[in-house]
Protein backbone atom coordinates (compact mmCIF):
# COMPACT_ATOMS: atom_id res chain seq x y z
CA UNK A 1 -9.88 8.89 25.12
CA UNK A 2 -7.55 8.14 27.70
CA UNK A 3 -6.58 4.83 26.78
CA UNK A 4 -5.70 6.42 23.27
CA UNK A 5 -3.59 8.91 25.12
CA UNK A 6 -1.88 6.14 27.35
CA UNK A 7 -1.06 4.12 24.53
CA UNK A 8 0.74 6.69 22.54
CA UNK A 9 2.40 7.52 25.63
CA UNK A 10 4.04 3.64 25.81
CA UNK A 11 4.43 4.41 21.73
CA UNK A 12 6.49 7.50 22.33
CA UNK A 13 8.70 6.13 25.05
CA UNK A 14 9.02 2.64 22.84
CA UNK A 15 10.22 4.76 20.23
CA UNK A 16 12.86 6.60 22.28
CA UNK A 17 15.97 6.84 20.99
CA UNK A 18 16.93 6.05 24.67
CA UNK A 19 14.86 2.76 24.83
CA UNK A 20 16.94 0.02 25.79
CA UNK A 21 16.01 -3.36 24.11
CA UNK A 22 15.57 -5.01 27.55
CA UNK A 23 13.28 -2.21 28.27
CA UNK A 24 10.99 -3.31 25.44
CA UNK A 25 11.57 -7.38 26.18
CA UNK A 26 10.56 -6.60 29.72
CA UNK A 27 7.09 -4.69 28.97
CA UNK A 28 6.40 -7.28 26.02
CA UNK A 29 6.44 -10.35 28.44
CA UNK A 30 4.00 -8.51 31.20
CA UNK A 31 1.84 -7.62 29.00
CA UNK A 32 1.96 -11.26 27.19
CA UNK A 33 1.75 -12.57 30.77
CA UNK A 34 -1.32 -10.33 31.54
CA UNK A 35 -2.90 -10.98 28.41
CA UNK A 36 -2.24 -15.44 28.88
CA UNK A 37 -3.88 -14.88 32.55
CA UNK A 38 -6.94 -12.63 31.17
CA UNK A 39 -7.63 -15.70 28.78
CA UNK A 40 -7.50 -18.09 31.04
CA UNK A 41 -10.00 -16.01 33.89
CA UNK A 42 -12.41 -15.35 30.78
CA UNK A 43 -12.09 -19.36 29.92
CA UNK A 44 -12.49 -20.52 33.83
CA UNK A 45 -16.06 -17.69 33.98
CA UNK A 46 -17.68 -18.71 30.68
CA UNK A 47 -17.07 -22.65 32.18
CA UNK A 48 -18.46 -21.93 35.19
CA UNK A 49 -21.15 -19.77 33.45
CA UNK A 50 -25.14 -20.64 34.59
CA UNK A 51 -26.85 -22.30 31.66
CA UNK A 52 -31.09 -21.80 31.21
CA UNK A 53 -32.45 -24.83 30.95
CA UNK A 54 -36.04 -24.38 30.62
CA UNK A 55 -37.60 -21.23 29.94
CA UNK A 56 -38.33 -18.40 32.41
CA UNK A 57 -42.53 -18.18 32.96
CA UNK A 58 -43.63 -15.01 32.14
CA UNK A 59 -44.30 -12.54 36.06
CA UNK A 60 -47.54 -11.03 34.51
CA UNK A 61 -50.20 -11.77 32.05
CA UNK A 62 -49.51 -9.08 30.14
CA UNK A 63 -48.28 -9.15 26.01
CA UNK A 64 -44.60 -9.17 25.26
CA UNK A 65 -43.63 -5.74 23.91
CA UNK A 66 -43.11 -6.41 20.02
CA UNK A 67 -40.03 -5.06 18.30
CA UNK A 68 -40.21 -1.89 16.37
CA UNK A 69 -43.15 -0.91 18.24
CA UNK A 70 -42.36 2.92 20.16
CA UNK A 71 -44.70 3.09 23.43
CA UNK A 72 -44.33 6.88 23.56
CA UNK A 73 -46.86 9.52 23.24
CA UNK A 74 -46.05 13.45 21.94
CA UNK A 75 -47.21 16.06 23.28
């Protein structure tokens, strides 16, 4: 809810009669600059990411819980 409220916010102002062109250019290239760095961060952590290579051994003896299955009781 907020961000939807922020954005119209930098909507309404972009729309501005008042709004100078370099106004716009400016907040364009930040955000474009924000948005190349975010990219490359996501890139760099999914590289650098863990991989499983052999499975986990199960901690107890017990059954996997099977999908679809509800483990609760009513009163």
């Amino acid at each position: 809810m907020e961000q939807k409220f922020k954005l119209r916010q930098i909507e309404d102002a972009l729309n501005h009669p008042e709004t100078k062109k370099e106004d716009i250019i400016t907040v364009f290239m930040a955000l474009q600059q924000q948005t190349f760095i975010l990219g490359n961060n996501i890139t760099n952590l999914l590289k650098a990411w863990p991989t499983v290579t052999s499975p986990v051994p199960p901690t107890t003896d017990e059954e996997p819980y099977k999908f679809g299955t509800l483990f609760e009781t009513k009163d």
